[in-house]
N, C-alpha and C. Protein backbone atom coordinates (compact mmCIF):
# COMPACT_ATOMS: atom_id res chain seq x y z
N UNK A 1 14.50 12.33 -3.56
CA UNK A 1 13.81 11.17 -3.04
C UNK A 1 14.59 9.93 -3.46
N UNK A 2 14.78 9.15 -2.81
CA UNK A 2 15.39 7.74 -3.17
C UNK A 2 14.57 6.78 -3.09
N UNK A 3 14.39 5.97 -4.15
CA UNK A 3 13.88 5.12 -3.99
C UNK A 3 15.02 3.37 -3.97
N UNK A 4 14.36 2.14 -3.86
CA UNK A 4 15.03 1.54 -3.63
C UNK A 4 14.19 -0.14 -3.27
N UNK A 5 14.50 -1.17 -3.92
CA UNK A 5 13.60 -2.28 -3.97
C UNK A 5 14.42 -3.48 -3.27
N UNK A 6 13.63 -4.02 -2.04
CA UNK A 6 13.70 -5.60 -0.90
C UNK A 6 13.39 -6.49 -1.10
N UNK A 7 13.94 -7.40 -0.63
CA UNK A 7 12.68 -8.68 -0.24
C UNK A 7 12.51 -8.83 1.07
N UNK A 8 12.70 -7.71 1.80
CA UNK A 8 12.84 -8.22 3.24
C UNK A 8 11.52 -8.72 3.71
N UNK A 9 11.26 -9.31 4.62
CA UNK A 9 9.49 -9.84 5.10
C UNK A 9 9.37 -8.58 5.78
N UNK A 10 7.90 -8.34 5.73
CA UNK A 10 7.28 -7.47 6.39
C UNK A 10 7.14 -6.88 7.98
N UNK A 11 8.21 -8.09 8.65
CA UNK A 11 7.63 -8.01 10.02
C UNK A 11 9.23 -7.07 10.15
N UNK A 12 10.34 -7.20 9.33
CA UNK A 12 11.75 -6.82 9.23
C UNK A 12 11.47 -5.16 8.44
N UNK A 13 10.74 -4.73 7.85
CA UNK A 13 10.68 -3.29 7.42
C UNK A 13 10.46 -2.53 8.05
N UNK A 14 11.54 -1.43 8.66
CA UNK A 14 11.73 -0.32 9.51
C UNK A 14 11.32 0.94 9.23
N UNK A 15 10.19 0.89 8.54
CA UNK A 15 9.47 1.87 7.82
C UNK A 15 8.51 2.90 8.99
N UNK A 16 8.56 4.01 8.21
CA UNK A 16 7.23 5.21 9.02
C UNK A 16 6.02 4.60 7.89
N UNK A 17 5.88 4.51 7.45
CA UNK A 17 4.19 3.79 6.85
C UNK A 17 4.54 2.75 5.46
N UNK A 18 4.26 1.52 5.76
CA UNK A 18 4.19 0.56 4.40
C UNK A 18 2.51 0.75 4.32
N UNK A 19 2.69 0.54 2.94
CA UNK A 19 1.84 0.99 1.89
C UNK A 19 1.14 -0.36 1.27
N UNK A 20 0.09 -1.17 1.14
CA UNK A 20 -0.21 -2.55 1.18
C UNK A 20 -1.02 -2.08 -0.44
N UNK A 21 -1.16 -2.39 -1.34
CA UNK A 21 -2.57 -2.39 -2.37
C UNK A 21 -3.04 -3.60 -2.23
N UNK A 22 -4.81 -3.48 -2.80
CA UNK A 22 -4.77 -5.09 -2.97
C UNK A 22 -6.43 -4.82 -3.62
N UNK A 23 -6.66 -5.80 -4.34
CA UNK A 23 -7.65 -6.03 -5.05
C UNK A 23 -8.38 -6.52 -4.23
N UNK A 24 -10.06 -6.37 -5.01
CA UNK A 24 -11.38 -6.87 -4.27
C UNK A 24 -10.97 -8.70 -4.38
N UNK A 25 -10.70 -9.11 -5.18
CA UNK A 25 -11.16 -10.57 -5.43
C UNK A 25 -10.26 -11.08 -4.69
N UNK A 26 -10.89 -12.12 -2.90
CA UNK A 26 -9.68 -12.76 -2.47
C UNK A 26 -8.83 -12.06 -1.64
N UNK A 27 -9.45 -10.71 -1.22
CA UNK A 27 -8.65 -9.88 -0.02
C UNK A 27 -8.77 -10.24 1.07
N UNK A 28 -10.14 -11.30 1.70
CA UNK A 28 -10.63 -11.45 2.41
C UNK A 28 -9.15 -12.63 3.11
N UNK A 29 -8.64 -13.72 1.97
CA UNK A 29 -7.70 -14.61 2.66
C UNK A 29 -6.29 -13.79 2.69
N UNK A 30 -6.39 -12.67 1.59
CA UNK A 30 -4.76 -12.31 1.70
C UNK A 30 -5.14 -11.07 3.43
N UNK A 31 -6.34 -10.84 3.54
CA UNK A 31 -6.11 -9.38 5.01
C UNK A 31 -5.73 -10.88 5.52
N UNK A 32 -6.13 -12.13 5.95
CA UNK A 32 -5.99 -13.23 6.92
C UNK A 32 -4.03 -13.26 7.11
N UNK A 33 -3.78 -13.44 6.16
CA UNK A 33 -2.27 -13.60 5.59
C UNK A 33 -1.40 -12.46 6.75
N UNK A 34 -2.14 -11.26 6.04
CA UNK A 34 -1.52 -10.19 6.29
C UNK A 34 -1.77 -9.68 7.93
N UNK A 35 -2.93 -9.83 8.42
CA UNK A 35 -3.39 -9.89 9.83
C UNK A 35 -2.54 -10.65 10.94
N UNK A 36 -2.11 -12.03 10.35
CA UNK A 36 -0.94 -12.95 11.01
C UNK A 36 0.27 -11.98 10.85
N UNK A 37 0.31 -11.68 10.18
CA UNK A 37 2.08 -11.05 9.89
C UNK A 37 2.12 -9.89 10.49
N UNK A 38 0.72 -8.68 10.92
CA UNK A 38 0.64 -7.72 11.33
C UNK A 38 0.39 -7.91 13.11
N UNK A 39 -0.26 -8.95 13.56
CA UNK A 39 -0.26 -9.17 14.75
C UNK A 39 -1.75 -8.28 15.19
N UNK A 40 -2.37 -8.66 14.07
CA UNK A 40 -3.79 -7.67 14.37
C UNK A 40 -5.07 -8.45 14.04
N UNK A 41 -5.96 -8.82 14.97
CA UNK A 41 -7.15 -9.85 14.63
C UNK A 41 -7.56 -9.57 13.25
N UNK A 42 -7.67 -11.14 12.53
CA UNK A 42 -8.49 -10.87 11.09
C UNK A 42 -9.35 -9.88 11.25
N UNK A 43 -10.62 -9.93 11.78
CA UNK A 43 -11.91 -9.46 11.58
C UNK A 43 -11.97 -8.42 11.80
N UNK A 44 -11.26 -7.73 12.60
CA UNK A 44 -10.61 -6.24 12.28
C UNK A 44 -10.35 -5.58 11.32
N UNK A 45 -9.74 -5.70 10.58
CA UNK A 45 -9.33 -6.16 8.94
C UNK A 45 -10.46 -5.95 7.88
N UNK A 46 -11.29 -7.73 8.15
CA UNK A 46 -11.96 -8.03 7.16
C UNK A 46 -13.62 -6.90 7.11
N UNK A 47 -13.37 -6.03 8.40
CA UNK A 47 -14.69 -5.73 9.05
C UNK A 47 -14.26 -4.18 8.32
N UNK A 48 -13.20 -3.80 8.12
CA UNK A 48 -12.81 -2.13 7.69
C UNK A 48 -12.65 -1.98 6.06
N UNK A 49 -11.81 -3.37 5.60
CA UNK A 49 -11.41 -3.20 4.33
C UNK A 49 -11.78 -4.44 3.55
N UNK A 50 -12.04 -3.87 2.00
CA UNK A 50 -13.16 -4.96 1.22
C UNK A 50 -11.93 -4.89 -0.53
N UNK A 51 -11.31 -3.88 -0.12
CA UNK A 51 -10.11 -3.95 -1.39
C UNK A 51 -11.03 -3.58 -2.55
N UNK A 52 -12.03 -2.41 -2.28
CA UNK A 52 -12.39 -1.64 -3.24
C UNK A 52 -12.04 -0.69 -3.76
N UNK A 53 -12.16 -0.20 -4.82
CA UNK A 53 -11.13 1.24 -5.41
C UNK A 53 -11.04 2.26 -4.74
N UNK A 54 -10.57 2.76 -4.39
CA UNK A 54 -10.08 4.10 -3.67
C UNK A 54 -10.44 3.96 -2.14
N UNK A 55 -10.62 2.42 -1.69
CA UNK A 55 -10.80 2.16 -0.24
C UNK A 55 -9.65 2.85 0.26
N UNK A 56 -9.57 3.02 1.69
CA UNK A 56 -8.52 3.67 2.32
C UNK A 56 -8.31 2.99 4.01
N UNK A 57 -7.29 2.41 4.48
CA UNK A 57 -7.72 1.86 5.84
C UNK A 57 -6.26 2.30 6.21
N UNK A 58 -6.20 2.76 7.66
CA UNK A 58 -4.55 2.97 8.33
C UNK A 58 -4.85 2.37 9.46
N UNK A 59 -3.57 1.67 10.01
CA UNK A 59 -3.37 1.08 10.71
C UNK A 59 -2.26 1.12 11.60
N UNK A 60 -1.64 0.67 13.10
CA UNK A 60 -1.44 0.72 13.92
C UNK A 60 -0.55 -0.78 14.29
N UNK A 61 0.19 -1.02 13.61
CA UNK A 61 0.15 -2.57 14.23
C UNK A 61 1.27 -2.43 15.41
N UNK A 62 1.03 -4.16 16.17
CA UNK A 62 1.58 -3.69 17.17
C UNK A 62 3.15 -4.84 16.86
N UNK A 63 2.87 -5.69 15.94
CA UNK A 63 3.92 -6.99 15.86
C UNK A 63 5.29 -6.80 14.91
N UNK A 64 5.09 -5.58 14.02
CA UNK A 64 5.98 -5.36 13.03
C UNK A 64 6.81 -3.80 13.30
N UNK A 65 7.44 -3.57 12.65
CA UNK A 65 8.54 -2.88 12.90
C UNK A 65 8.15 -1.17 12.55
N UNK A 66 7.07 -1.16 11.22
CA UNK A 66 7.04 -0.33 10.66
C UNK A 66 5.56 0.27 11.24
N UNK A 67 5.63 1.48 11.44
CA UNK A 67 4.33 1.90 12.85
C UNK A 67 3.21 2.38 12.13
N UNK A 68 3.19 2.87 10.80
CA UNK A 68 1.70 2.43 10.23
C UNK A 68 1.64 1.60 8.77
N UNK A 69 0.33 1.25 8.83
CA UNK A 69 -0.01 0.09 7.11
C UNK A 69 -0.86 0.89 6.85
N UNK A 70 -0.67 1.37 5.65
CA UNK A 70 -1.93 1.75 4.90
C UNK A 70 -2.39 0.70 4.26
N UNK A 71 -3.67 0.63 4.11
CA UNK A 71 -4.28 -0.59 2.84
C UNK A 71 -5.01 0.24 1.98
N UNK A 72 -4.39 0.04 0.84
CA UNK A 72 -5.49 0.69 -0.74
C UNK A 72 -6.19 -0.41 -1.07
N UNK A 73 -7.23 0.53 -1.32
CA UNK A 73 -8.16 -1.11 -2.58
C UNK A 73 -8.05 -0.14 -3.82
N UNK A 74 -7.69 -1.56 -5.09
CA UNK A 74 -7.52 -1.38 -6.06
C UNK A 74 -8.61 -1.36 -7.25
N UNK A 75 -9.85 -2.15 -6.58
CA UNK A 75 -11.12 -2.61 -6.94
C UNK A 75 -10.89 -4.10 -7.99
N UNK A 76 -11.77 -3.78 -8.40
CA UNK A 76 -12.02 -5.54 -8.85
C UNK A 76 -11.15 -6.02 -9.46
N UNK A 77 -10.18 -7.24 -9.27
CA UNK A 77 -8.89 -7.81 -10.25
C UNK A 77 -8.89 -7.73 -11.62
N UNK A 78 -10.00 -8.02 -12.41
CA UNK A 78 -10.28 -7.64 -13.39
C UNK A 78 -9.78 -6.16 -13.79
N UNK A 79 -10.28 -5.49 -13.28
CA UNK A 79 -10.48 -3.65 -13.18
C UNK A 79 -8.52 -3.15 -13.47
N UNK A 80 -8.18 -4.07 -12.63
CA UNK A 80 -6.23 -3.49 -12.40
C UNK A 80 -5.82 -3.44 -13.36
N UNK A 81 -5.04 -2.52 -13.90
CA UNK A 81 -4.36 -2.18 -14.68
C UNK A 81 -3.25 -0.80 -14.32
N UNK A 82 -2.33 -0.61 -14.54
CA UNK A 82 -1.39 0.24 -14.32
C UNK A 82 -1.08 1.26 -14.19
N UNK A 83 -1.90 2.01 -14.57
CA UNK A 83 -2.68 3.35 -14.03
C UNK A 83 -3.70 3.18 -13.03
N UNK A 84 -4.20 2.15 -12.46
CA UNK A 84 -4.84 2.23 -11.12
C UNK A 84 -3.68 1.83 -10.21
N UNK A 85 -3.07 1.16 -10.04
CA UNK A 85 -1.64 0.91 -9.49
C UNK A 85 -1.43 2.53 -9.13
N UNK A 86 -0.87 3.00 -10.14
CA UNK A 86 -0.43 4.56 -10.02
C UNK A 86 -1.40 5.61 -9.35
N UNK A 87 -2.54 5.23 -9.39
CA UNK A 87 -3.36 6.18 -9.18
C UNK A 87 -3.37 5.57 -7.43
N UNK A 88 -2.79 4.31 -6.98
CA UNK A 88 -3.68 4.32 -5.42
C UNK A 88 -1.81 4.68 -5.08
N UNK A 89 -0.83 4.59 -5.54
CA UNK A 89 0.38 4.64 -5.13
C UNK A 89 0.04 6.37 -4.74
N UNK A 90 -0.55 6.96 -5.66
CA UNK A 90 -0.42 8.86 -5.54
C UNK A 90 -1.23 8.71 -4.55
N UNK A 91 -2.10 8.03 -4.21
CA UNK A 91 -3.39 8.42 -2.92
C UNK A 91 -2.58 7.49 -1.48
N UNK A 92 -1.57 7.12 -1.50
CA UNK A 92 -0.85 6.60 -0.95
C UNK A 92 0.30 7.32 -0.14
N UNK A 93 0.96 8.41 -1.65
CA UNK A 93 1.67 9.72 -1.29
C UNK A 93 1.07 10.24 -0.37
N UNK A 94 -0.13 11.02 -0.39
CA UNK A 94 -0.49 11.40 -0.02
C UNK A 94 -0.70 11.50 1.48
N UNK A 95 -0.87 10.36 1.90
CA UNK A 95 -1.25 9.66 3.39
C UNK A 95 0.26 9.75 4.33
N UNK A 96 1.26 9.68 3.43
CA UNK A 96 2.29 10.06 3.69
C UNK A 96 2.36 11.31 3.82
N UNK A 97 2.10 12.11 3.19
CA UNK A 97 2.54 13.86 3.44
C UNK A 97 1.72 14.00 4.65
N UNK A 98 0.50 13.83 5.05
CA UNK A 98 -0.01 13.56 5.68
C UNK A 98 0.09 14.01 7.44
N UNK A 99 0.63 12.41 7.09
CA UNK A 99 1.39 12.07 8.79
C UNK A 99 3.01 12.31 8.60
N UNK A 100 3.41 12.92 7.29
CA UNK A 100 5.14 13.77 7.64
C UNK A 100 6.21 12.44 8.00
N UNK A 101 5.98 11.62 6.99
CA UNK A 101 6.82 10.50 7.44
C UNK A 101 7.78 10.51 6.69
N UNK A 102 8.97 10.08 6.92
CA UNK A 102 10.22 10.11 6.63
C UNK A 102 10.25 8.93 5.90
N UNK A 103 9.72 7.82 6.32
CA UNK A 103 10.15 6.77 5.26
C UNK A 103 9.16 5.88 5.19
N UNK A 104 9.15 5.26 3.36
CA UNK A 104 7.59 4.58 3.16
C UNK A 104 7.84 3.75 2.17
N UNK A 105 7.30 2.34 2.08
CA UNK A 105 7.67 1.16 1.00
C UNK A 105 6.49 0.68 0.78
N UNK A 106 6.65 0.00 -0.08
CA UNK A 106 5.40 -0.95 -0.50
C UNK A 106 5.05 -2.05 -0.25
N UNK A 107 4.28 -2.77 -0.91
CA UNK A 107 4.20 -4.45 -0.83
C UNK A 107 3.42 -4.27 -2.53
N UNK A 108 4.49 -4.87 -2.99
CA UNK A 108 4.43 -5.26 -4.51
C UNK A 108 2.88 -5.76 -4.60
N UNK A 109 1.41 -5.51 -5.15
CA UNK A 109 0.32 -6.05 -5.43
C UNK A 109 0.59 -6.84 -5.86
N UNK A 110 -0.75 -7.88 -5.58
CA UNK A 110 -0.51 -9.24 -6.37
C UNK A 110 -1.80 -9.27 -7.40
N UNK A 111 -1.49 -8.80 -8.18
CA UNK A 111 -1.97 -8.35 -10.03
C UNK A 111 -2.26 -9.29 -11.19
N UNK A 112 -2.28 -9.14 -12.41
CA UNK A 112 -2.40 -9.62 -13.45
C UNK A 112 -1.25 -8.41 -14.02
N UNK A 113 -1.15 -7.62 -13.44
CA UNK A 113 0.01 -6.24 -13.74
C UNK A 113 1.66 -7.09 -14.11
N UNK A 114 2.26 -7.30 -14.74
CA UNK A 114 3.41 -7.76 -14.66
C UNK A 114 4.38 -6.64 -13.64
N UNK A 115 5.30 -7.85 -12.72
CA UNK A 115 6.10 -7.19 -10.90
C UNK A 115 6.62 -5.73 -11.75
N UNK A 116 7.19 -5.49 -13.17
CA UNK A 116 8.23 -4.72 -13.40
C UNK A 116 6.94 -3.56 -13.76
N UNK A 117 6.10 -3.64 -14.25
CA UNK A 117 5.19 -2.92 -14.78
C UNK A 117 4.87 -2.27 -13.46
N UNK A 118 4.13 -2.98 -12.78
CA UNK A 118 3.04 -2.61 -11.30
C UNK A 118 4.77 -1.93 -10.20
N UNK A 119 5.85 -1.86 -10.60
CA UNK A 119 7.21 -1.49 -9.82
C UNK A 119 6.79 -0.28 -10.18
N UNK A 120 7.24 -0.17 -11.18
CA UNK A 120 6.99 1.47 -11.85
C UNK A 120 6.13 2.26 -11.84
N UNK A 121 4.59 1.32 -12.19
CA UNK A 121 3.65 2.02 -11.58
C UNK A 121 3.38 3.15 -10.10
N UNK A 122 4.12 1.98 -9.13
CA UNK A 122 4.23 2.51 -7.88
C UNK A 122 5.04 3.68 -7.88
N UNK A 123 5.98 3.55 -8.50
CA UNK A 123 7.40 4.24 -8.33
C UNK A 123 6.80 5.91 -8.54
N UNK A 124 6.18 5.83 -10.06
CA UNK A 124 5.77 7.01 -10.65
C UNK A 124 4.67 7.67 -10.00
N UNK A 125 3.53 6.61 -9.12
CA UNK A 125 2.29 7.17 -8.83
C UNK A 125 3.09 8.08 -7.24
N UNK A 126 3.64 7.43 -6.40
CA UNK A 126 3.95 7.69 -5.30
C UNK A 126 4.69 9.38 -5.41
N UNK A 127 5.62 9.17 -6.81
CA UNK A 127 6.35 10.27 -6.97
C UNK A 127 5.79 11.64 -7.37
N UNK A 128 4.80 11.42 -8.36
CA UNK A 128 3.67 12.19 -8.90
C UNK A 128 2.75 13.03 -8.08
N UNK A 129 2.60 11.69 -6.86
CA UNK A 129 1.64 12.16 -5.72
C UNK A 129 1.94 13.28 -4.79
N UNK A 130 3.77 12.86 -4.69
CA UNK A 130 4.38 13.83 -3.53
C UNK A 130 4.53 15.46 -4.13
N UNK A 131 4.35 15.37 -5.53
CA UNK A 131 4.69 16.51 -6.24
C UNK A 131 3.75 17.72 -5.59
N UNK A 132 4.58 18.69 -5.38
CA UNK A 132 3.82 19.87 -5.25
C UNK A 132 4.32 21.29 -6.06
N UNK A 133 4.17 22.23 -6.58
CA UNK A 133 4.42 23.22 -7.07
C UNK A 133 4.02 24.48 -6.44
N UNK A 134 5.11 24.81 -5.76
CA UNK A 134 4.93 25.84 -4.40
C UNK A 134 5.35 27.31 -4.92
N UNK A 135 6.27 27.45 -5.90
CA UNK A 135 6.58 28.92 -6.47
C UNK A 135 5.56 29.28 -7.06
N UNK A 136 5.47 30.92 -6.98
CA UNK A 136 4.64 31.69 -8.17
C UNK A 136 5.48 32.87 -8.40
């Protein structure tokens, strides 16, 4: 698996599924944010996902490059810490094995997690997630 870290904007990622986290507190202006950049009515959005813990929303957009968004909720900002990071990155894997996608990035949460901490988090939860143990 390779992994590998951008700054490219979101509408420029040539991805099979980006991977969004995001906390309860204040999801309501960042889905707005993210709805502009996705080319997908807010209330669509604000009407599916509330950025609660183990929320789960996939998406379809039609304006960006990369052909699905997952959105995790992380639950309450307070609540985040680095093992929930990890824990929605593995439920994230997952959504990936899923739909058999070849290629999948993130969008760095916006945390109380320090970027290098909540990096790794991702890095490890996503990797953890894909793990399977198929011999006997």
């Amino acid at each position: 698996m390779k992994v590998s870290v951008t700054t490219l904007p979101l509408a420029q990622l040539d991805v099979d599924l980006l991977l969004v986290l995001m906390a309860e507190d204040g999801a309501e202006e960042k889905l707005g944010a993210l709805a502009e950049a996705l080319g997908a009515p807010r209330e669509r959005l604000t009407a599916d996902f509330a950025g609660k813990k183990e929320e789960t929303v996939l998406l379809y957009p039609e304006k960006v490059r990369a052909k699905r968004v997952a959105l995790l909720g992380l639950g309450p900002a307070a609540d985040v810490d680095a093992e929930q990071i990890r824990r929605a990155a593995a439920k994230g894997a997952g959504i990936a094995q899923e739909r058999k996608v070849a290629t999948a990035a993130f969008v760095l949460p916006d945390t109380s997690v320090p970027d290098e901490a909540a990096s790794q988090a991702l890095v490890e939860g996503f990797m953890l997630g894909c793990y399977r143990f198929l011999n006997y």
